[in-house]
Protein backbone atom coordinates (compact mmCIF):
# COMPACT_ATOMS: atom_id res chain seq x y z
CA UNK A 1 88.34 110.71 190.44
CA UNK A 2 91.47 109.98 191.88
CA UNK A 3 93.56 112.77 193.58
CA UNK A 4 97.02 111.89 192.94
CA UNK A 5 98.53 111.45 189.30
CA UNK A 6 99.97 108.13 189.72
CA UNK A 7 96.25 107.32 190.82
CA UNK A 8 94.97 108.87 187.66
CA UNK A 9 97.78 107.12 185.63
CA UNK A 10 96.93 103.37 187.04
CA UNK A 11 93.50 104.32 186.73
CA UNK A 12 93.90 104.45 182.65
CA UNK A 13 96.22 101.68 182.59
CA UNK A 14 93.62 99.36 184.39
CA UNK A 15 91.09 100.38 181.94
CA UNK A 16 93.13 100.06 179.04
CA UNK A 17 94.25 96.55 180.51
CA UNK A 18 90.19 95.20 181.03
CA UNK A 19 89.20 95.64 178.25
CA UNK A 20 92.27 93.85 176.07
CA UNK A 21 91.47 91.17 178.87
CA UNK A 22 87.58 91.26 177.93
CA UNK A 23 88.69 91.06 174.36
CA UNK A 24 90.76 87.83 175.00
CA UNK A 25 87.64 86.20 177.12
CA UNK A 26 85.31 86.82 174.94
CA UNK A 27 87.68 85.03 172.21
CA UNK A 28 87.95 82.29 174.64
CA UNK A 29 84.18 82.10 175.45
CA UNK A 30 83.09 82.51 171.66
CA UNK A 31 85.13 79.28 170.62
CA UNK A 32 84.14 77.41 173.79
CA UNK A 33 79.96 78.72 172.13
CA UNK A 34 81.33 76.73 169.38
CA UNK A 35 82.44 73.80 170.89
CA UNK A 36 79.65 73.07 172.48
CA UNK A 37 76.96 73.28 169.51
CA UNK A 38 79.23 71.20 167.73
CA UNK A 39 79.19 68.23 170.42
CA UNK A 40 75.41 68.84 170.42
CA UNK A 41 75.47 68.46 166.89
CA UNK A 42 77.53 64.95 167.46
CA UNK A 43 80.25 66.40 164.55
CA UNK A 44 83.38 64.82 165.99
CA UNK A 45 85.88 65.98 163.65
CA UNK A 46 84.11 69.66 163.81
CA UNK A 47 84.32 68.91 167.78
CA UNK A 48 87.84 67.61 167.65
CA UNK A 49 89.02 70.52 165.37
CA UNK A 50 87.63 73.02 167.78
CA UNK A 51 88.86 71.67 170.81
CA UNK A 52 92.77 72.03 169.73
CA UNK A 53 91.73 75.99 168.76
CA UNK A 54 90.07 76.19 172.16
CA UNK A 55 92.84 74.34 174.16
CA UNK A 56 95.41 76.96 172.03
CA UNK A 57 93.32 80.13 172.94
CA UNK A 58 93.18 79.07 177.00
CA UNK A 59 96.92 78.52 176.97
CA UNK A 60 97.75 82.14 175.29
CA UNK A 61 95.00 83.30 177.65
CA UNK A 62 96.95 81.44 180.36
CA UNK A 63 100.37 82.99 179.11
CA UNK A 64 99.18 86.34 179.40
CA UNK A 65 97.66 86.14 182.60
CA UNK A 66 94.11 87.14 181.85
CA UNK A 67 92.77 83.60 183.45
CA UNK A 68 94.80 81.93 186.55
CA UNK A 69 97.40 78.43 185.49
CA UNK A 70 95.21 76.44 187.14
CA UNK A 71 91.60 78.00 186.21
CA UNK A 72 92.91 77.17 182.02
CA UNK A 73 94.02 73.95 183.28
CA UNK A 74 90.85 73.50 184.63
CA UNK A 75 88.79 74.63 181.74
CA UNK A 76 91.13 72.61 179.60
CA UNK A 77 90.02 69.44 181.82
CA UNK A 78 86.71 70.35 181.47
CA UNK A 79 86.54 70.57 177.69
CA UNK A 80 88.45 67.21 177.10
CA UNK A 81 86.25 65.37 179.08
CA UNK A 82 83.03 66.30 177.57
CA UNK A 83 85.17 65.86 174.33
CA UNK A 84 85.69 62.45 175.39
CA UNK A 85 82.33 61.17 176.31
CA UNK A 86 80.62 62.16 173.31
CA UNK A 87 83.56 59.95 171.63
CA UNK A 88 82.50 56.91 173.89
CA UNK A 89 78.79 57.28 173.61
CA UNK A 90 79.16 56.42 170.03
């Protein structure tokens, strides 16, 4: 327990603050769930549809600073190009 009341107070705000930020991952990671059983399904427009409400959660994600600029551009990357080669395999 911390000693010092400003310790106590950051010590409730940082709680407080992980687990909005949990709440917003798990959003993140729940659509991303989705977006891959629907490229394993090979539903495009299910796949397509997904990807602009997974691309949309990353950037809010991104905007709040709960992931990095770079780690959502990354994961944004990521997701396009899988989105992609199931499009060119066909």
């Amino acid at each position: 327990m911390p000693h010092l009341k400003q310790s106590a107070k950051r010590l409730r705000q940082s709680i407080k603050k992980a687990a909005v930020n949990k709440k917003i991952k798990d959003g993140v990671d729940y659509l991303f769930h989705q977006f891959k059983k629907s490229l394993a399904e090979a539903d495009s427009s299910k796949s397509a549809e997904l990807a602009k409400k997974l691309a949309k959660a990353i950037d809010k994600a991104a905007e709040k600073h709960v992931y990095h600029a770079n780690n959502a551009a990354r994961k944004k990357s990521r997701m396009m190009k899988k989105l992609n080669s199931t499009a060119t395999k066909k």
